[in-house]
C-alpha atoms as a PDB file:
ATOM      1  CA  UNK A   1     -17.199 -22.012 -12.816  1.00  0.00           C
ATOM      2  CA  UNK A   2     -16.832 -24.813 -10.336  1.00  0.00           C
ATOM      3  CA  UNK A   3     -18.567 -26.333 -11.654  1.00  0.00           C
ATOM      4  CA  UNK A   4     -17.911 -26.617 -15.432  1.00  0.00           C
ATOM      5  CA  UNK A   5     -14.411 -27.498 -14.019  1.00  0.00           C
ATOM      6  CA  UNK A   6     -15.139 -30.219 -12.082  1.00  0.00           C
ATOM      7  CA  UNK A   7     -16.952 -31.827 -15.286  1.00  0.00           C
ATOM      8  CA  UNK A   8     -13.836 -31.072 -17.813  1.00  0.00           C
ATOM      9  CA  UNK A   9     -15.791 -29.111 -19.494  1.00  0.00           C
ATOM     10  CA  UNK A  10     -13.130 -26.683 -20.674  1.00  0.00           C
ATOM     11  CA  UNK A  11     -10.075 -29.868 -20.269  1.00  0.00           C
ATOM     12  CA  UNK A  12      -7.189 -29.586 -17.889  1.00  0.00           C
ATOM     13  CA  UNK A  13      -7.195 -26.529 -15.848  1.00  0.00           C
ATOM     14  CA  UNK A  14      -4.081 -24.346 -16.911  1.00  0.00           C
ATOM     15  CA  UNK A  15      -4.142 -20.901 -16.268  1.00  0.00           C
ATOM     16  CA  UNK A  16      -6.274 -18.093 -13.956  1.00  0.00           C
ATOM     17  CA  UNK A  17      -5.961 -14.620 -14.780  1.00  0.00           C
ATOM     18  CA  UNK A  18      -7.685 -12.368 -11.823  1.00  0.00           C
ATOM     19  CA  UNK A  19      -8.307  -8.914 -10.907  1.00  0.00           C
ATOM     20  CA  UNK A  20      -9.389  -7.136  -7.845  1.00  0.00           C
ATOM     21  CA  UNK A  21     -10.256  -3.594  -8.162  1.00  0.00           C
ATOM     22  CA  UNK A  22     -11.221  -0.994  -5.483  1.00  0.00           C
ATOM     23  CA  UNK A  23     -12.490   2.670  -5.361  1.00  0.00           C
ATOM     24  CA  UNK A  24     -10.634   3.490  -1.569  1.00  0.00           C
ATOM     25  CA  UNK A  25      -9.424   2.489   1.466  1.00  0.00           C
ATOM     26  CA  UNK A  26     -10.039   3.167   5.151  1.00  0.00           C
ATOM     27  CA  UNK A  27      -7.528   5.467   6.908  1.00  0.00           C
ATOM     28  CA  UNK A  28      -4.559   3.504   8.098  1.00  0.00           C
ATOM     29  CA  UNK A  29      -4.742   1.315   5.145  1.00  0.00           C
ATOM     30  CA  UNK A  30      -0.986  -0.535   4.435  1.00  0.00           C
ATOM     31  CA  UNK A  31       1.040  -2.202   1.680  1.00  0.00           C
ATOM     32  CA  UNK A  32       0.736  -5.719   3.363  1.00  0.00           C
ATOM     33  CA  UNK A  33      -2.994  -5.363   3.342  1.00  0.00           C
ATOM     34  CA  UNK A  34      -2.991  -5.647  -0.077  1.00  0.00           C
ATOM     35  CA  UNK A  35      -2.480  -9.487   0.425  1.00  0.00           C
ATOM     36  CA  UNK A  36      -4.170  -9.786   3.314  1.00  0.00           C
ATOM     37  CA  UNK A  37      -7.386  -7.991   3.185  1.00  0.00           C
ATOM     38  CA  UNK A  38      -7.852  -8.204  -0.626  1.00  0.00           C
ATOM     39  CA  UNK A  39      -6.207 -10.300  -2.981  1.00  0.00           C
ATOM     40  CA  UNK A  40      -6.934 -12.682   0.135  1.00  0.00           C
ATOM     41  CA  UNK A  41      -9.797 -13.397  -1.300  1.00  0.00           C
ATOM     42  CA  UNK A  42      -8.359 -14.920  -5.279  1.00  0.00           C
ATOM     43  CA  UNK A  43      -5.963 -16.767  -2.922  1.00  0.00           C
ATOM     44  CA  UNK A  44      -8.634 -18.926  -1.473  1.00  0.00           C
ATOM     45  CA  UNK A  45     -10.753 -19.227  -4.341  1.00  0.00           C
ATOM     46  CA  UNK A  46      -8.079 -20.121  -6.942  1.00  0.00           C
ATOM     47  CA  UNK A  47      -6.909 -22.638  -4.706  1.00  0.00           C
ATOM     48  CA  UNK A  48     -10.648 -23.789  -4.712  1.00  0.00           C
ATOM     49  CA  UNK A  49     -11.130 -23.604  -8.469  1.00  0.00           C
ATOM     50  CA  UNK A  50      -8.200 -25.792  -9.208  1.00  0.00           C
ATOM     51  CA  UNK A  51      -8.157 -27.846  -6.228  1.00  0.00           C
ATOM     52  CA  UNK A  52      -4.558 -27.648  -6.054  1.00  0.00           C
ATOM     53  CA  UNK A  53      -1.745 -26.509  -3.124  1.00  0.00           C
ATOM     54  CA  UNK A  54       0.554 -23.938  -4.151  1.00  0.00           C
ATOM     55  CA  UNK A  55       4.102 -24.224  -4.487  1.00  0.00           C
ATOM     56  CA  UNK A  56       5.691 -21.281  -5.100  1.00  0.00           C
ATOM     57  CA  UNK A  57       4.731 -17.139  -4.832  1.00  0.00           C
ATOM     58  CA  UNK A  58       5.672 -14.227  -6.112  1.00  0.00           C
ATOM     59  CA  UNK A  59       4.885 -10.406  -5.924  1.00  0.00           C
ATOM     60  CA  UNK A  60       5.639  -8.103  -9.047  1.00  0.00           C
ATOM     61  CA  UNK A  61       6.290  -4.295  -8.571  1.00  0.00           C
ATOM     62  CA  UNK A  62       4.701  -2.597 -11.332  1.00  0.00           C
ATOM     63  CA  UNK A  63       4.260   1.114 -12.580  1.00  0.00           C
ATOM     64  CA  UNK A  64       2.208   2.746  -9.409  1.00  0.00           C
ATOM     65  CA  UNK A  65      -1.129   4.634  -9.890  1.00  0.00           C
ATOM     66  CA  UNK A  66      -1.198   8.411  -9.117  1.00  0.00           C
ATOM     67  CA  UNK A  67      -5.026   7.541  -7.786  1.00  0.00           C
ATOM     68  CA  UNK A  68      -3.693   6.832  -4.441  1.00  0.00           C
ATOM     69  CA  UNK A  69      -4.644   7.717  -1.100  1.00  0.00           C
ATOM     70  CA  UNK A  70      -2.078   6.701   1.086  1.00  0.00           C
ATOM     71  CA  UNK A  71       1.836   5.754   0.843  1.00  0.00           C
ATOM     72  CA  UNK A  72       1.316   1.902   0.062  1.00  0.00           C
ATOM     73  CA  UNK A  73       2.128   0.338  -2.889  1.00  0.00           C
ATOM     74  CA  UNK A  74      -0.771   0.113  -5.535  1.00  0.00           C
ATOM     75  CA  UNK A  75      -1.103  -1.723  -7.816  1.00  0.00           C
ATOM     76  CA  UNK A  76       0.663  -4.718  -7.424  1.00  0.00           C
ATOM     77  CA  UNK A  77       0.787  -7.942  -9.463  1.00  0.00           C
ATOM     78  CA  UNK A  78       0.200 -11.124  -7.833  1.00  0.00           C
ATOM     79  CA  UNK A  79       1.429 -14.685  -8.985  1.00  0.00           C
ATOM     80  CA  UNK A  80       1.338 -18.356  -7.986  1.00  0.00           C
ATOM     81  CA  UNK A  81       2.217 -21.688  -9.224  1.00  0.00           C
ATOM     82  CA  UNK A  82       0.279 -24.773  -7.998  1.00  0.00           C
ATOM     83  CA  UNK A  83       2.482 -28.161  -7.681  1.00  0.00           C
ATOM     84  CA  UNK A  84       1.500 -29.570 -10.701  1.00  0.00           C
ATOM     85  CA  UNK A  85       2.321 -26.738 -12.700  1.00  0.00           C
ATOM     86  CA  UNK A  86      -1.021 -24.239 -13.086  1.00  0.00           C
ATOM     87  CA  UNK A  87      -0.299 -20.191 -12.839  1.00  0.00           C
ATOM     88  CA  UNK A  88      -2.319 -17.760 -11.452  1.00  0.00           C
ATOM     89  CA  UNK A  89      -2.006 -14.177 -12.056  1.00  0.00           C
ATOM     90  CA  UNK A  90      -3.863 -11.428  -9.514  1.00  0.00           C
ATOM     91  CA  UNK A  91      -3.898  -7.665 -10.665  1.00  0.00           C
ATOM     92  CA  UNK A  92      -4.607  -5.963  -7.137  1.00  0.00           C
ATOM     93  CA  UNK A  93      -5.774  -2.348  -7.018  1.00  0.00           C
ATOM     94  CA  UNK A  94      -6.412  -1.188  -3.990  1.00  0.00           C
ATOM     95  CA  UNK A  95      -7.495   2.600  -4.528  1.00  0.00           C
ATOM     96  CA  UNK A  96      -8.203   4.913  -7.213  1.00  0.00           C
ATOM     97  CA  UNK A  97      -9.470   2.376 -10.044  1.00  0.00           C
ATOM     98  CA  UNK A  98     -13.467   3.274 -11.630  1.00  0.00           C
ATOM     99  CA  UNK A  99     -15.577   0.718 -10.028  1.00  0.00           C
ATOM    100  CA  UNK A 100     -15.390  -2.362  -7.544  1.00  0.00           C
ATOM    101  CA  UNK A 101     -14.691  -4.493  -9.945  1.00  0.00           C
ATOM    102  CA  UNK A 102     -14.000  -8.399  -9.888  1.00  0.00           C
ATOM    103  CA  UNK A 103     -12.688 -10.574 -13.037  1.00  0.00           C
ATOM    104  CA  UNK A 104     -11.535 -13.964 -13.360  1.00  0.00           C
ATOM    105  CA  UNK A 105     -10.917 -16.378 -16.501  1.00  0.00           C
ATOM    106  CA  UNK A 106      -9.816 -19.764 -15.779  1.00  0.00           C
ATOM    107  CA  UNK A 107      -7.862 -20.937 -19.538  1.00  0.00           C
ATOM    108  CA  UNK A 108      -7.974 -24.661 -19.824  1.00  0.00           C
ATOM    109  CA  UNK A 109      -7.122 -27.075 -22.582  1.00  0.00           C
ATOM    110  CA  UNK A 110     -10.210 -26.787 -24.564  1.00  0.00           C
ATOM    111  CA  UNK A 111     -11.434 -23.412 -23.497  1.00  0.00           C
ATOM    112  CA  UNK A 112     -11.849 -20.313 -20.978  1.00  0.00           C
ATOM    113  CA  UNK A 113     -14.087 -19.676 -18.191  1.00  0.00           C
ATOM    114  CA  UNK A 114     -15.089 -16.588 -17.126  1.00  0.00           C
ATOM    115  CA  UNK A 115     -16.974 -14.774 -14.085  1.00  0.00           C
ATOM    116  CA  UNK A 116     -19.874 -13.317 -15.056  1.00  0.00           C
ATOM    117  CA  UNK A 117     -20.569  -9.352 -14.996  1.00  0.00           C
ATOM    118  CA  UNK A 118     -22.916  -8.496 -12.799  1.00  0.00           C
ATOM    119  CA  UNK A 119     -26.463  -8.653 -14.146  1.00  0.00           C
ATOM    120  CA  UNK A 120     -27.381  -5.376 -14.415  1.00  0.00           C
ATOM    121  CA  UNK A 121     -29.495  -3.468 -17.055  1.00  0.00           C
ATOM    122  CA  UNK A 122     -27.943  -2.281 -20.260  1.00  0.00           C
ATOM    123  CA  UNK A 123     -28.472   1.453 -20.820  1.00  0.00           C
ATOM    124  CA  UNK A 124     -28.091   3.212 -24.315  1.00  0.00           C
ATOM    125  CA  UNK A 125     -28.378   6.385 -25.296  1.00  0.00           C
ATOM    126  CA  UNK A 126     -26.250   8.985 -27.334  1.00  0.00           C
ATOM    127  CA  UNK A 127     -23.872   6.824 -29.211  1.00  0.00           C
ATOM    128  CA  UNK A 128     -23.098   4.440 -26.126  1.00  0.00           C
ATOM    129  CA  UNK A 129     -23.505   1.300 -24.381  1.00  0.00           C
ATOM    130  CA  UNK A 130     -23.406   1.215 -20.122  1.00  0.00           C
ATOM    131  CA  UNK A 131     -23.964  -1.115 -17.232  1.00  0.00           C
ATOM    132  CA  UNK A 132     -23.766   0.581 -13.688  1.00  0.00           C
ATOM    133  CA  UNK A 133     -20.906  -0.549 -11.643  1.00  0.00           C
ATOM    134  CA  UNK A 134     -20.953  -1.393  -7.960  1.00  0.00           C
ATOM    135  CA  UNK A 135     -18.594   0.628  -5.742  1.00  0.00           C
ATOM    136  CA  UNK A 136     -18.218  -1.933  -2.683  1.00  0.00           C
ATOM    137  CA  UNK A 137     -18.635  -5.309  -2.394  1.00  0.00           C
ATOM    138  CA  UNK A 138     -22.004  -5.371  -1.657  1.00  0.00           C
ATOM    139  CA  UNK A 139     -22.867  -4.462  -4.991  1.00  0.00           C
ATOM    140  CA  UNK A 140     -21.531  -7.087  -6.264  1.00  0.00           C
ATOM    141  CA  UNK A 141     -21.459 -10.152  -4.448  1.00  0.00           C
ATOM    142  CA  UNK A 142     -23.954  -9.716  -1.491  1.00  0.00           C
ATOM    143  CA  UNK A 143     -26.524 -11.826  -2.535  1.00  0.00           C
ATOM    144  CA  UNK A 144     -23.674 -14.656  -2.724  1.00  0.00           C
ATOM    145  CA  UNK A 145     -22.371 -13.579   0.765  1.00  0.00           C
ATOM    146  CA  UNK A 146     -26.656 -14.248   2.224  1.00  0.00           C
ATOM    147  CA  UNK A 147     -26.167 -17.751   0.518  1.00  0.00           C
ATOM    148  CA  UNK A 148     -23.533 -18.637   1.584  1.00  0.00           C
ATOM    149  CA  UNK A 149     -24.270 -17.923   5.504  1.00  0.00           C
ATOM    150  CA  UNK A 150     -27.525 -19.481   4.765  1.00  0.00           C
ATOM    151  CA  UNK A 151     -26.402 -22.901   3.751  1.00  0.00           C
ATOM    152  CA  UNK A 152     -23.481 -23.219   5.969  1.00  0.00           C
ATOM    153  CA  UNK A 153     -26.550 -22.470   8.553  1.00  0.00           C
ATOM    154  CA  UNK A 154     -28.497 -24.963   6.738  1.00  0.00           C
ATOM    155  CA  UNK A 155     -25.742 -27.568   7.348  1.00  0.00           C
ATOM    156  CA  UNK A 156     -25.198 -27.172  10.633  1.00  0.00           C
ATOM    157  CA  UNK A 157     -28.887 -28.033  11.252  1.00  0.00           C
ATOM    158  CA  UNK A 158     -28.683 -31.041   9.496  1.00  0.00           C
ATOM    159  CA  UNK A 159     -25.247 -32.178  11.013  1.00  0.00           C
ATOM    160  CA  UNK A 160     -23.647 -31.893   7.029  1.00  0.00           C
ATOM    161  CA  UNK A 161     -21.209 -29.305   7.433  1.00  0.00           C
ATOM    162  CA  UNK A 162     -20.389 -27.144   4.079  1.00  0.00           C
ATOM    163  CA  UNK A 163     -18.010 -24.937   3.255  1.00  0.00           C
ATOM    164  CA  UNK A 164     -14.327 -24.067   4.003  1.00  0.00           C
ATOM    165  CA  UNK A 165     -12.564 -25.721   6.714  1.00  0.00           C
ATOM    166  CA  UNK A 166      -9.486 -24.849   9.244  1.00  0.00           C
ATOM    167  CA  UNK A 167      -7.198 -25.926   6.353  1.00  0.00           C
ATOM    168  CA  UNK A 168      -8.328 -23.830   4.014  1.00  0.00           C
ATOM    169  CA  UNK A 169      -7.972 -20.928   6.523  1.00  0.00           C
ATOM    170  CA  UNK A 170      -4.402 -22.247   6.999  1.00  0.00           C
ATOM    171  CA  UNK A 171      -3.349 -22.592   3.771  1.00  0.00           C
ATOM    172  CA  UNK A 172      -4.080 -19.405   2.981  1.00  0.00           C
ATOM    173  CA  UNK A 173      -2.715 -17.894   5.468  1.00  0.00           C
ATOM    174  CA  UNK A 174       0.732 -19.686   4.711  1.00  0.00           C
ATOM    175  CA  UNK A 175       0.389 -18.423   1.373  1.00  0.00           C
ATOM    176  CA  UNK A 176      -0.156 -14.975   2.377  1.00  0.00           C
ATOM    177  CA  UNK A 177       3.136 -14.649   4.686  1.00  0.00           C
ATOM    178  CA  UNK A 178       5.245 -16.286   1.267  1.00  0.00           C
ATOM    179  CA  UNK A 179       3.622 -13.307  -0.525  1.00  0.00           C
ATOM    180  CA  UNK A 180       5.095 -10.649   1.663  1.00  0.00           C
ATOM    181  CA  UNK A 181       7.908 -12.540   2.064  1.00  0.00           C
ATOM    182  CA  UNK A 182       8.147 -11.903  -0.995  1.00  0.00           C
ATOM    183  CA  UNK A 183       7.560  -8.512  -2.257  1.00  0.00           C
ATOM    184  CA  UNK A 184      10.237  -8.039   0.261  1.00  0.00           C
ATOM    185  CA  UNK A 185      12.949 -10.216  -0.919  1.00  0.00           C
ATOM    186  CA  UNK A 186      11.707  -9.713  -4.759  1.00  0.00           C
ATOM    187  CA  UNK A 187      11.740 -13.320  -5.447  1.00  0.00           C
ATOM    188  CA  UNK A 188       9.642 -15.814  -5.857  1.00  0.00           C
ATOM    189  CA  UNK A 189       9.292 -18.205  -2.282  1.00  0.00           C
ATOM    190  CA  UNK A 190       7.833 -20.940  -1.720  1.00  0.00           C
ATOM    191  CA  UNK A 191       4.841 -22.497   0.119  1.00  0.00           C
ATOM    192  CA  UNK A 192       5.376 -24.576   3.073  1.00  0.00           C
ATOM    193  CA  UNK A 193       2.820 -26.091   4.561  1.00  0.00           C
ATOM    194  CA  UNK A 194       2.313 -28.597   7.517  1.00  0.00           C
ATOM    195  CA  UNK A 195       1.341 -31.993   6.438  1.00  0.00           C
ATOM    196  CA  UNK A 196      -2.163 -32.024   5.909  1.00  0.00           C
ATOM    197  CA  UNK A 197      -4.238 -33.766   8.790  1.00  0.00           C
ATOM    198  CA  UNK A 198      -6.140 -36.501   8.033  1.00  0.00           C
ATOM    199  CA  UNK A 199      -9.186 -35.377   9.340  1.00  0.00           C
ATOM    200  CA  UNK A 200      -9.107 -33.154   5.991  1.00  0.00           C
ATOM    201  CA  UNK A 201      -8.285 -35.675   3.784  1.00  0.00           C
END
């Protein structure tokens, strides 16, 4: 998907619609953990995909599930705007929903993007079509997890580092303490960041 972005191949980036879908929680498990142990994860990659800062945040209450565990809120709908203008929208589940399940379409001017299902084998039998579901991460990304250790690894042995750096780290974070911020308020807030080191530029 990088990729094919980075080479225009579906125009100017405009719009990334997201979900992140879980079975259950561990014991203990909160409302703010939402943002950051879950939807943590579109935060960083969006930012990635469009290779943009964000500017402004926003968390949406929506109708709750009855498929919860605990006392949090879940779901909850989760928004950003870059600073050139780009939206993002993150569905986060956090209990109760079928399957671990991931999606992401990136709209652009001349056509969508989206993240492959996982490659499994198609079953059918009696009238219907099926593809097995992962329940935990593992299932679904752990083969991208092993690469990705291996060529940071990789890098470090031949002194060409890869991957995300402190500022990444940071800017997430940032964005993840607007988020609260402001499913407590109810309004959107913005982003604000440090300015960016040069030794990131």
């Amino acid at each position: 998907m990088k990729e094919a972005i980075d080479n225009s191949e579906i125009g100017e980036p405009l719009m990334i619609h997201s979900a992140h879908r879980n079975i259950s929680q561990s014991p203990g498990f909160e409302t703010d953990y939402a943002i950051t142990r879950v939807a943590i994860h579109e935060i960083d990659i969006s930012r990635w995909l469009l290779d943009e800062e964000y500017d402004e945040v926003q968390v949406l209450k929506v109708k709750q599930s009855n498929h919860t565990a605990g006392d949090w809120l879940n779901p909850q709908l989760v928004m950003f705007k870059t600073h050139s203008g780009q939206r993002v929208d993150v569905e986060v589940q956090t209990d109760g929903a079928y399957a671990y399940d991931i999606r992401c379409q990136v709209v652009g001017e001349s056509g969508t993007l989206d993240l492959p299902d996982p490659a499994t084998v198609v079953k059918r039998n009696n009238q219907s079509v099926s593809n097995d579901l992962p329940s935990t991460w593992a299932g679904r990304f752990g083969k991208s997890y092993d690469d990705e250790f291996l060529g940071w690894a990789k890098g470090i042995l031949n002194d060409n580092i890869v991957g995300a750096s402190t500022w990444d780290g940071y800017a997430a974070c940032v964005t993840t303490d607007a988020l609260i911020k402001s499913r407590q308020t109810g309004n959107p807030e913005k982003v604000v960041m440090i300015e960016q080191p040069d030794i990131y530029k």
